[in-house]
N, C-alpha and C. Protein backbone atom coordinates (compact mmCIF):
# COMPACT_ATOMS: atom_id res chain seq x y z
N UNK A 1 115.78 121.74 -49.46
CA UNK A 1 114.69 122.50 -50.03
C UNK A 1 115.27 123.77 -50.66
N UNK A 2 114.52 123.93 -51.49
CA UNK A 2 115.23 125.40 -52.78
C UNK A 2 114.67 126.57 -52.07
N UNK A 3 115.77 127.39 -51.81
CA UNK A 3 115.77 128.94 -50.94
C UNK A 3 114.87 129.95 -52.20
N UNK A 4 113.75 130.72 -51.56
CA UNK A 4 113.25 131.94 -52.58
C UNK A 4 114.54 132.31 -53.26
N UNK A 5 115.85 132.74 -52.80
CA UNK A 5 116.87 133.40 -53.52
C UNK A 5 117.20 132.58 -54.36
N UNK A 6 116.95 131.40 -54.26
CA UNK A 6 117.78 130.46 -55.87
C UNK A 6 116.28 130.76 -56.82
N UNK A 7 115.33 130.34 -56.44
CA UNK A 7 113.89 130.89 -57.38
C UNK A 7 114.17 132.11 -58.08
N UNK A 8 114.58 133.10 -57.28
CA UNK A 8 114.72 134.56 -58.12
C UNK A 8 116.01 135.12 -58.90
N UNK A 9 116.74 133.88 -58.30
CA UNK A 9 118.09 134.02 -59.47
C UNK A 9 117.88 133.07 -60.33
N UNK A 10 117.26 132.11 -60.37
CA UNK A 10 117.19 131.02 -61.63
C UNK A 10 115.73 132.44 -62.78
N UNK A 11 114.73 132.52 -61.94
CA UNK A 11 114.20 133.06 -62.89
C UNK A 11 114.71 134.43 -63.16
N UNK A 12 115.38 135.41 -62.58
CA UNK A 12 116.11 136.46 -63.40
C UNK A 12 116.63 136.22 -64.77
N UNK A 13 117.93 135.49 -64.64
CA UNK A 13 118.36 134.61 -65.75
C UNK A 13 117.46 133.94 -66.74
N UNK A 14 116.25 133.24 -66.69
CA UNK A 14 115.48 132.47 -67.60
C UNK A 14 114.88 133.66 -68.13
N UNK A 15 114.24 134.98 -67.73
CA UNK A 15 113.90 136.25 -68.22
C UNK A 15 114.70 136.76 -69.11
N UNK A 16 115.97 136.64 -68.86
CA UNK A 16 117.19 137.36 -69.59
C UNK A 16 116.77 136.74 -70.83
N UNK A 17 117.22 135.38 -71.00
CA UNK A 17 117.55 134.49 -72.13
C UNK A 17 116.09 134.58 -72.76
N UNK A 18 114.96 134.41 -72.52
CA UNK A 18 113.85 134.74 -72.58
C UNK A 18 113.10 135.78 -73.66
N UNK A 19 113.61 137.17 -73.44
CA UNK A 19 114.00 138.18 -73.86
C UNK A 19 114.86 139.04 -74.98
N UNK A 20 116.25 137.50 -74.84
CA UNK A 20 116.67 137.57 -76.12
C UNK A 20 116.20 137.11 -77.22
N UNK A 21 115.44 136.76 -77.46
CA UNK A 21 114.69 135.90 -78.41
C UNK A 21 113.62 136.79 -79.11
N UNK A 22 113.87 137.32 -80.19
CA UNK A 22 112.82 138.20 -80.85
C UNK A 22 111.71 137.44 -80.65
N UNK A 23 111.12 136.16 -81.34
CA UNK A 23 110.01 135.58 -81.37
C UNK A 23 109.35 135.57 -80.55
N UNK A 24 109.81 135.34 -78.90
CA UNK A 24 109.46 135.47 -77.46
C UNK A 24 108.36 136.87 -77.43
N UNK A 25 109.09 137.77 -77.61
CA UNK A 25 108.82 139.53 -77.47
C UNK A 25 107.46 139.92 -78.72
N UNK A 26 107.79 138.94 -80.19
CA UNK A 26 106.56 139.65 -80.78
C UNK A 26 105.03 138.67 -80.36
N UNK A 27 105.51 136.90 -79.92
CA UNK A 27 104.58 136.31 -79.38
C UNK A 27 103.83 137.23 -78.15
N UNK A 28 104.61 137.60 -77.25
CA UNK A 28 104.10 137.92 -75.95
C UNK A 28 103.45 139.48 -76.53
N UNK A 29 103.92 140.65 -77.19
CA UNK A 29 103.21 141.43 -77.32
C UNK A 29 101.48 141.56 -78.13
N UNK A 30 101.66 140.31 -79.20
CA UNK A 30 100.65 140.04 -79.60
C UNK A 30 99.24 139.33 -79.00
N UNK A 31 100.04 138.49 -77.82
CA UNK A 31 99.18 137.89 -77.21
C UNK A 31 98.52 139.21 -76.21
N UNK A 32 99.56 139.78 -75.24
CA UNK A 32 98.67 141.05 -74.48
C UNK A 32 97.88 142.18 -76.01
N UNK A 33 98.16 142.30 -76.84
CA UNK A 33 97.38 142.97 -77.57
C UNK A 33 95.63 142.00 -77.64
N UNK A 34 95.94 141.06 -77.94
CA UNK A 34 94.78 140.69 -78.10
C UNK A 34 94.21 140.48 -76.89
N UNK A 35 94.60 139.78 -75.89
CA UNK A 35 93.83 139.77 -74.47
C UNK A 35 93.03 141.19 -74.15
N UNK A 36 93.84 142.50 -74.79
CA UNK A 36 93.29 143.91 -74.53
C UNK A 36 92.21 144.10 -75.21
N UNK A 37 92.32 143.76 -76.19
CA UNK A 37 91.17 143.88 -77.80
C UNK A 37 89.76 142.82 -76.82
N UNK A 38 90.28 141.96 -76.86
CA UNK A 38 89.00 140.53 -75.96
C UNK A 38 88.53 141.11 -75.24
N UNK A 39 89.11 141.76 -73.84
CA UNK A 39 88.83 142.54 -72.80
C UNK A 39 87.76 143.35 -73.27
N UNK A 40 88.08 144.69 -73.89
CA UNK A 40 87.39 145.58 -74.58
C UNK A 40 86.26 145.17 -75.31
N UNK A 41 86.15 144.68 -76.32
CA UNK A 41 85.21 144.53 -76.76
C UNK A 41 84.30 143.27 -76.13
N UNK A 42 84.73 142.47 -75.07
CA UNK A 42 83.40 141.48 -74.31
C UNK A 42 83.34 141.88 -73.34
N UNK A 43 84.28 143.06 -72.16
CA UNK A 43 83.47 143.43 -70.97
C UNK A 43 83.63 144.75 -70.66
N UNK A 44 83.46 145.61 -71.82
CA UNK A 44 83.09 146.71 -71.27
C UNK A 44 82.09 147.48 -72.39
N UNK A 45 81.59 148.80 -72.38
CA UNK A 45 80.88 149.32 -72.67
C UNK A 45 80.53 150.00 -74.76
N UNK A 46 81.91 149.41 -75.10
CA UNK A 46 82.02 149.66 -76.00
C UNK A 46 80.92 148.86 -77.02
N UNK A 47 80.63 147.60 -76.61
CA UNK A 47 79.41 146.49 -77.17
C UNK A 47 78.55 146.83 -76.30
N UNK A 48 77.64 146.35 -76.49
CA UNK A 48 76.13 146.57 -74.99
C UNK A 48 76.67 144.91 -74.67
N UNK A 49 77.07 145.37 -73.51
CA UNK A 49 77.34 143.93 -72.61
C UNK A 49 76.21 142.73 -72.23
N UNK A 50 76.49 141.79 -72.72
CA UNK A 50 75.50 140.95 -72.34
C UNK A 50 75.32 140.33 -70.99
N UNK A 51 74.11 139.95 -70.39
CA UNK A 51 73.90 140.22 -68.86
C UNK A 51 74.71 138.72 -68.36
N UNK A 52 74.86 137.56 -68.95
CA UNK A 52 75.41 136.42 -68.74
C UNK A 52 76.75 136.75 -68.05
N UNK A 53 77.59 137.49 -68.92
CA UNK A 53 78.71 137.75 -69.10
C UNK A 53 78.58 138.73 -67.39
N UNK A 54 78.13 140.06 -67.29
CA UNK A 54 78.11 140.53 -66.35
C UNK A 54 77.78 139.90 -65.14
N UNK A 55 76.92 139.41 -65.01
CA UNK A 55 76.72 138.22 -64.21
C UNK A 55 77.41 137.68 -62.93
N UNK A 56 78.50 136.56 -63.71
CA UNK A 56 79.48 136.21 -63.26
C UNK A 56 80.58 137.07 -62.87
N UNK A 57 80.62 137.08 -61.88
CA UNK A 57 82.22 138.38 -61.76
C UNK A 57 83.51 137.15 -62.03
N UNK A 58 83.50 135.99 -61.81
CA UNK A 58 84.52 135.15 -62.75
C UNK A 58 84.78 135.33 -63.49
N UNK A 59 83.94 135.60 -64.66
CA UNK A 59 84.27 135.51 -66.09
C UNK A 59 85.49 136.27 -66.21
N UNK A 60 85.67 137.23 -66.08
CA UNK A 60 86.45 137.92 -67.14
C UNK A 60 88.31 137.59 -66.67
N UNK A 61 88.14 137.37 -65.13
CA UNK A 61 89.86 136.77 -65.07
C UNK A 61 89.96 135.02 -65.64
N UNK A 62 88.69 134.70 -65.13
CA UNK A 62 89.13 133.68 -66.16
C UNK A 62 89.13 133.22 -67.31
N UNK A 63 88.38 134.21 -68.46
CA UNK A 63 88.82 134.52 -70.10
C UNK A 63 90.07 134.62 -70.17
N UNK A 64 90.47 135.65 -69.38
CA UNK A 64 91.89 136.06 -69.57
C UNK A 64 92.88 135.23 -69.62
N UNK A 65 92.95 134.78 -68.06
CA UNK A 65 94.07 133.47 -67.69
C UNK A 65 93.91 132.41 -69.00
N UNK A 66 92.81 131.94 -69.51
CA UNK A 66 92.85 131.16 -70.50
C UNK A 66 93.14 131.37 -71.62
N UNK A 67 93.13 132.85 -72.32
CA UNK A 67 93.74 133.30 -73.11
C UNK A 67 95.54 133.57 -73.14
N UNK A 68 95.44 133.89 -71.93
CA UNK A 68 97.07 133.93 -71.98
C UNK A 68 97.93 132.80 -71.72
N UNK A 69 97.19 131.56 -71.60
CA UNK A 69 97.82 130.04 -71.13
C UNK A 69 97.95 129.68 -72.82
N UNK A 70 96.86 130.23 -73.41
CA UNK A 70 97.46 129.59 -75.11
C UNK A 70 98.43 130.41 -75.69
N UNK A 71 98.71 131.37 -75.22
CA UNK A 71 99.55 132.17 -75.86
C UNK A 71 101.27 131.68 -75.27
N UNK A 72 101.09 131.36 -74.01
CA UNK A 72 102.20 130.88 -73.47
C UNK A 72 102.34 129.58 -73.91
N UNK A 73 101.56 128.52 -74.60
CA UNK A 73 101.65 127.31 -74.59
C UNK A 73 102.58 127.47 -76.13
N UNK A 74 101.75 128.34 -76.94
CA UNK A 74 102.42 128.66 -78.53
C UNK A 74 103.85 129.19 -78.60
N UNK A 75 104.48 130.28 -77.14
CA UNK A 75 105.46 130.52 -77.24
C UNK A 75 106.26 129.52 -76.83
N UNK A 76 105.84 128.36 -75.81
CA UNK A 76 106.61 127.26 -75.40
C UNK A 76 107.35 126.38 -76.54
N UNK A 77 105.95 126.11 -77.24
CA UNK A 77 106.33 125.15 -78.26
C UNK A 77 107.56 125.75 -79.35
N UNK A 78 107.22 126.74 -79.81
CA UNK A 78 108.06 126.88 -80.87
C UNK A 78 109.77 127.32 -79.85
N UNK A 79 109.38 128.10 -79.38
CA UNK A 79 111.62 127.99 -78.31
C UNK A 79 111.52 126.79 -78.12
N UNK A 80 110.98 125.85 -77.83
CA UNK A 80 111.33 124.39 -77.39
C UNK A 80 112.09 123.95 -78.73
N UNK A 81 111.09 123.83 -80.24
CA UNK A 81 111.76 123.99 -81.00
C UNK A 81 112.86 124.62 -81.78
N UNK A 82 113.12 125.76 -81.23
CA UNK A 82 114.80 126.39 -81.09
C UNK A 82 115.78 125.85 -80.93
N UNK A 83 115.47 125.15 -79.13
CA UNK A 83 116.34 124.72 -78.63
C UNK A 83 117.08 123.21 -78.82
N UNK A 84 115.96 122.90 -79.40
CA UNK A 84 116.68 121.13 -80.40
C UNK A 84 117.16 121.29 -81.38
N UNK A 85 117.04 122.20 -82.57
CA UNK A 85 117.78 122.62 -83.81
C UNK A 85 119.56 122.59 -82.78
């Protein structure tokens, strides 16, 4: 069975390489920009919040998580395509 210490040295390293990758860095900043922008303008005060939305105390981590699973899926695909060139 795989020790936490091989988990946190395999992913140190996958961060590194990760990181080097301009595309990685402007994907991921664009994606938290917009998750912030989404945030803002559907659950807080800046729109008059709609009561649906308030409602649910779910909603809003799980907008999020789903927003940031496409953003991770878009950065997957294209380094995947990196890495076969």
């Amino acid at each position: 069975m795989i020790s936490l210490k091989n988990i946190l040295t395999i992913s140190k390293y996958e961060s590194k390489v990760l990181w080097r990758n301009w595309f990685f860095r402007i994907v991921s900043l664009i994606g938290i920009f917009f998750v912030f922008i989404f945030n803002l303008g559907v659950f807080s005060e800046v729109d008059t919040p709609r009561w649906f939305v308030l409602s649910n105390s779910w909603t809003q981590p799980y907008a999020t998580m789903m927003l940031i699973s496409i953003a991770q899926v878009a950065a997957v695909i294209f380094l995947a395509t990196g890495l076969v060139k």
